[in-house]
N, C-alpha and C. Protein backbone atom coordinates (compact mmCIF):
# COMPACT_ATOMS: atom_id res chain seq x y z
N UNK A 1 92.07 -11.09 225.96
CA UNK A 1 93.11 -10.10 225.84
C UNK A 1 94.17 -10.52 224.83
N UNK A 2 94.59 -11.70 224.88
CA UNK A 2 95.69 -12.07 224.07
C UNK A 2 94.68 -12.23 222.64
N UNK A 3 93.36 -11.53 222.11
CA UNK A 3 92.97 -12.01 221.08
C UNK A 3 93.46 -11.41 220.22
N UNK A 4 93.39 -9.60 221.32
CA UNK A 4 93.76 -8.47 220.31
C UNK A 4 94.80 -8.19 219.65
N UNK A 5 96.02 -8.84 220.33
CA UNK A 5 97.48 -8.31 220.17
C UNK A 5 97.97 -9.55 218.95
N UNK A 6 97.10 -10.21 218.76
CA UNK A 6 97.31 -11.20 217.90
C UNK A 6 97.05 -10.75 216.34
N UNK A 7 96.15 -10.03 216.10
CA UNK A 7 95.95 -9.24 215.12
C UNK A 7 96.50 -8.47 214.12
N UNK A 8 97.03 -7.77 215.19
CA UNK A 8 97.99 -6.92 214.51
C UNK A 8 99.67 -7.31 213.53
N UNK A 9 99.28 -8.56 213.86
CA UNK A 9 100.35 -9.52 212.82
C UNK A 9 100.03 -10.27 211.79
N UNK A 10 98.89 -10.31 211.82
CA UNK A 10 98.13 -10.76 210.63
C UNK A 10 97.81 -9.64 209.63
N UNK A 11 97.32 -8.67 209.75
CA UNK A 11 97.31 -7.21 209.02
C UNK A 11 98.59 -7.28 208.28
N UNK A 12 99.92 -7.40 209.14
CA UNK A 12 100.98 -7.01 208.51
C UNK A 12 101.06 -8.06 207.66
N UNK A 13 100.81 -8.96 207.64
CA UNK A 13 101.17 -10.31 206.96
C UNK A 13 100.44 -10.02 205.68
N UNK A 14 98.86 -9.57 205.67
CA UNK A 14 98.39 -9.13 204.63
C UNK A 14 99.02 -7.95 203.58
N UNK A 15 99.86 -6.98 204.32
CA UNK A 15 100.45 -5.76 204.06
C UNK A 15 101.22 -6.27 203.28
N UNK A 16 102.35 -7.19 203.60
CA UNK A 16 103.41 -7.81 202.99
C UNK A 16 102.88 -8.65 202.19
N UNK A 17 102.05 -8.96 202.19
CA UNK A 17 101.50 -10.01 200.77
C UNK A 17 101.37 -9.09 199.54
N UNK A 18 100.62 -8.39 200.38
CA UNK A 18 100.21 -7.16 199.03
C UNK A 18 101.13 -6.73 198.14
N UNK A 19 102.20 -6.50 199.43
CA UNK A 19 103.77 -5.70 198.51
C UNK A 19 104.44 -6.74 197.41
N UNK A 20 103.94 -8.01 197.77
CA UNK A 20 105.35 -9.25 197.12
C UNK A 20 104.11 -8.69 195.94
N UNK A 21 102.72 -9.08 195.97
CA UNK A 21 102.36 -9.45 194.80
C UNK A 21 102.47 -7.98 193.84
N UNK A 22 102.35 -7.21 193.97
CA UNK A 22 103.12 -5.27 193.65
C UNK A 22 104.48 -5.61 193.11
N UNK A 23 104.90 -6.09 193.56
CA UNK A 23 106.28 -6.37 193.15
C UNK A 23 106.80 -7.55 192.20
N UNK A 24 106.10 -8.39 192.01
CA UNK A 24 105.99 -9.25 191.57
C UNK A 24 105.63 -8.40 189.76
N UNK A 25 104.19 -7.55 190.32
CA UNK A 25 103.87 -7.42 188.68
C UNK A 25 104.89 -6.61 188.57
N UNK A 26 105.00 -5.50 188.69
CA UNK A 26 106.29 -4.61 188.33
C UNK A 26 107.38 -5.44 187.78
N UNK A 27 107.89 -5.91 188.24
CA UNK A 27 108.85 -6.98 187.86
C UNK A 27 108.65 -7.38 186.40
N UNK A 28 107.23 -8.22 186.58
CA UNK A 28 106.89 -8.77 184.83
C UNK A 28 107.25 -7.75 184.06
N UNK A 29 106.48 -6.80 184.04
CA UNK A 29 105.66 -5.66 183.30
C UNK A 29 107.21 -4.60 182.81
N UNK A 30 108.00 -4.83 183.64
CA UNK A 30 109.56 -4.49 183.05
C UNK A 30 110.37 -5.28 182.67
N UNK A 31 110.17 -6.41 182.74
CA UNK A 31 111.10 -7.87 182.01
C UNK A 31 110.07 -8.17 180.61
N UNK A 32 108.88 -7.47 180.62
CA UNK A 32 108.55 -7.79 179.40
C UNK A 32 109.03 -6.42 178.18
N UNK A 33 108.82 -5.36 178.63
CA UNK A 33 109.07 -4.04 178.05
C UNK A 33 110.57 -4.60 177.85
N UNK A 34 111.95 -4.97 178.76
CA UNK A 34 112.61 -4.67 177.96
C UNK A 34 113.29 -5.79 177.17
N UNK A 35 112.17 -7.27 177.17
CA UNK A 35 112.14 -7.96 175.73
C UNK A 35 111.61 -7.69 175.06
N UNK A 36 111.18 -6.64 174.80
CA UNK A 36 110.31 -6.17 173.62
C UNK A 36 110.75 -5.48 172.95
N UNK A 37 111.90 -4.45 173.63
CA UNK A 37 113.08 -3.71 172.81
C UNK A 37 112.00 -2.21 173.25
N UNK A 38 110.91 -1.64 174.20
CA UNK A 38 109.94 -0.65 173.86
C UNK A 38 110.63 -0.14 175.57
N UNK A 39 110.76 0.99 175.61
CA UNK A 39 110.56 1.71 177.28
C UNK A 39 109.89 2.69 177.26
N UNK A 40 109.22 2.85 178.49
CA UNK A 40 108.23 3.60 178.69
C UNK A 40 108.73 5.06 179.37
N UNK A 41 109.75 5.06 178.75
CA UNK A 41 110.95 6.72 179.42
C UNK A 41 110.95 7.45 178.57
N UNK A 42 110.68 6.64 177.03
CA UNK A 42 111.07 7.33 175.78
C UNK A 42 109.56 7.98 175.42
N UNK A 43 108.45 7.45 175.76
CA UNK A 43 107.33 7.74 175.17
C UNK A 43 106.65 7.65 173.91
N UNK A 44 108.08 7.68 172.80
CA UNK A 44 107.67 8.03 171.62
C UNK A 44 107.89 6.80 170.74
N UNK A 45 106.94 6.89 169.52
CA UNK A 45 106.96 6.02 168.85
C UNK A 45 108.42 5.13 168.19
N UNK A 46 108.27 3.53 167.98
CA UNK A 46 109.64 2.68 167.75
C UNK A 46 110.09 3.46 166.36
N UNK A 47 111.52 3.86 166.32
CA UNK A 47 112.02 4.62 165.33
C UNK A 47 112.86 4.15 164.07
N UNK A 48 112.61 2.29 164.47
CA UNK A 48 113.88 1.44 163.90
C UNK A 48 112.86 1.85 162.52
N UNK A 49 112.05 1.79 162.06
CA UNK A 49 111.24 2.33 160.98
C UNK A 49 112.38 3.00 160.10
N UNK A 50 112.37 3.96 160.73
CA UNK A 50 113.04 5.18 159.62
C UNK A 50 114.81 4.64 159.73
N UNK A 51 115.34 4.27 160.25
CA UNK A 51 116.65 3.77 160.40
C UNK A 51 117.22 2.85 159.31
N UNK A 52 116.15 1.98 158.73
CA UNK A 52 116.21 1.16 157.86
C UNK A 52 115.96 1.42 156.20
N UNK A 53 114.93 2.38 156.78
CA UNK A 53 114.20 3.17 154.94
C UNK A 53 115.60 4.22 154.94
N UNK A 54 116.28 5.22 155.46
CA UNK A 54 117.14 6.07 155.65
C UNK A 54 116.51 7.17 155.53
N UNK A 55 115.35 7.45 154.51
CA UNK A 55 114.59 8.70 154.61
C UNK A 55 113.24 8.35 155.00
N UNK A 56 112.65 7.62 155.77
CA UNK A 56 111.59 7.22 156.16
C UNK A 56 111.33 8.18 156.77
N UNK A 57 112.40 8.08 157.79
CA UNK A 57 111.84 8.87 159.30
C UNK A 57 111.40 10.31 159.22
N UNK A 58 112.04 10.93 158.33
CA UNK A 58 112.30 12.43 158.32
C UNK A 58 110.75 12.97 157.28
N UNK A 59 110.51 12.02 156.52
CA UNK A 59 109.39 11.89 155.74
C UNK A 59 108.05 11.81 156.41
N UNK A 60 108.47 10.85 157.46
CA UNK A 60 107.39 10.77 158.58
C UNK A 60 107.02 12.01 159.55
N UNK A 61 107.82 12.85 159.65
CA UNK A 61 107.82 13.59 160.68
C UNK A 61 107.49 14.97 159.94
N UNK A 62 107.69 15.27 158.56
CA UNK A 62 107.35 16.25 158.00
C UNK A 62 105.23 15.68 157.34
N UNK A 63 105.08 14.36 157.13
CA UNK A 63 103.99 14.68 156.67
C UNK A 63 103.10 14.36 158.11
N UNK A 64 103.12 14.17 159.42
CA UNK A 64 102.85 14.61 161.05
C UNK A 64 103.09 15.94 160.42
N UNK A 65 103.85 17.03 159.94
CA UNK A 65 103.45 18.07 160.73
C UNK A 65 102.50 18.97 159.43
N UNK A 66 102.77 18.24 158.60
CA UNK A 66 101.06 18.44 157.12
C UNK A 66 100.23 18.23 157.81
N UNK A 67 99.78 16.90 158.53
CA UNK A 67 99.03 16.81 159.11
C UNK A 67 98.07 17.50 160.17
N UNK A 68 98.93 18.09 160.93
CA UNK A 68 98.77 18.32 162.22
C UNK A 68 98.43 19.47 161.67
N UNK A 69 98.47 20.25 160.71
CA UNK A 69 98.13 21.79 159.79
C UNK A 69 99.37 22.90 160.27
N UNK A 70 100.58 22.20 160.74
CA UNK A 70 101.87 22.96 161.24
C UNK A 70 102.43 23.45 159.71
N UNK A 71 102.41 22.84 158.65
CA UNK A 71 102.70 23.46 157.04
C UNK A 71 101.85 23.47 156.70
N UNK A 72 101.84 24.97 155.12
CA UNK A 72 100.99 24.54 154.63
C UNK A 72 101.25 23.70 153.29
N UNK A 73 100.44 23.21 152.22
CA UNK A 73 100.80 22.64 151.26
C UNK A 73 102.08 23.18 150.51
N UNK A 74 102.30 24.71 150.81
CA UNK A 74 103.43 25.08 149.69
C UNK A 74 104.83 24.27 150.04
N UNK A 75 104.58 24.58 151.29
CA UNK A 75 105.76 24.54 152.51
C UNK A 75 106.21 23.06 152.83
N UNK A 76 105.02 21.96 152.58
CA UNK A 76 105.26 20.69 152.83
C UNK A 76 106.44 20.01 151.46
N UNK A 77 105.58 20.97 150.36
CA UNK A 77 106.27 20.43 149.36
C UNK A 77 107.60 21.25 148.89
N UNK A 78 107.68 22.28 149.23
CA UNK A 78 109.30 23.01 149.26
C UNK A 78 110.35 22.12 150.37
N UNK A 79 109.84 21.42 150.86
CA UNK A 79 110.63 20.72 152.30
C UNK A 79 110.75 19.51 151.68
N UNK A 80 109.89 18.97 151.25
CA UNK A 80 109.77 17.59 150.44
C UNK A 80 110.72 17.45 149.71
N UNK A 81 110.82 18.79 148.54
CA UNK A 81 111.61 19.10 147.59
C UNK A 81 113.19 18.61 148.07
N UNK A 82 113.23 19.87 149.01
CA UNK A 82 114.60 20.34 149.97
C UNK A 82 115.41 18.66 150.37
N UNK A 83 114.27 18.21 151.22
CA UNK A 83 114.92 16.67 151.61
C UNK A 83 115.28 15.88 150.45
N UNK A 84 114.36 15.50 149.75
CA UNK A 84 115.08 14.79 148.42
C UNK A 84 116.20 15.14 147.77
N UNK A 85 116.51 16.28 147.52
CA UNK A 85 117.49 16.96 146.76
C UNK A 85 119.04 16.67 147.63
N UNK A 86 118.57 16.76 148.71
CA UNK A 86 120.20 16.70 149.81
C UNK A 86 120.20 15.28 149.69
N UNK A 87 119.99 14.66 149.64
CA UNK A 87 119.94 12.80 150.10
C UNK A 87 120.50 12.40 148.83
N UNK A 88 120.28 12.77 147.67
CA UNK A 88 121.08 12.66 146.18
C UNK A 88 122.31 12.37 146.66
């Protein structure tokens, strides 16, 4: 009788192991993200890129949308135009 009731504390003991080691990675896996300077809230690609070129970014994001067939050639390059001309 006393085998059964013994049991049921060992389960938990396993339960709680489980959680430290759950917790444990979580832990890493966000002490590494935020030495890395990257979070996983933002989704989107690191932007220090274009921050540094000054017209990188905006360059980037117009030839993504050439790409993507969102312009067409006239339109990529009237925008192309457009951006260069203001940045003078």
């Amino acid at each position: 009788m006393m085998n059964g009731g013994g049991t049921g504390g060992m389960g938990l003991m396993w339960i709680f192991g489980l959680l430290m080691l759950v917790g444990v990675i979580v832990l890493v896996v966000v002490l590494v993200k935020a030495f890395t300077g990257r979070s996983s809230t933002t989704g989107g690609p690191d932007h220090s890129r274009g921050a540094s070129t000054g017209t990188g970014r905006w360059r980037e994001i117009l030839e993504e949308r050439y790409a993507r067939g969102e312009l067409s050639i006239e339109e990529y390059r009237e925008r192309l135009r457009t951006l260069e001309e203001g940045g003078r």
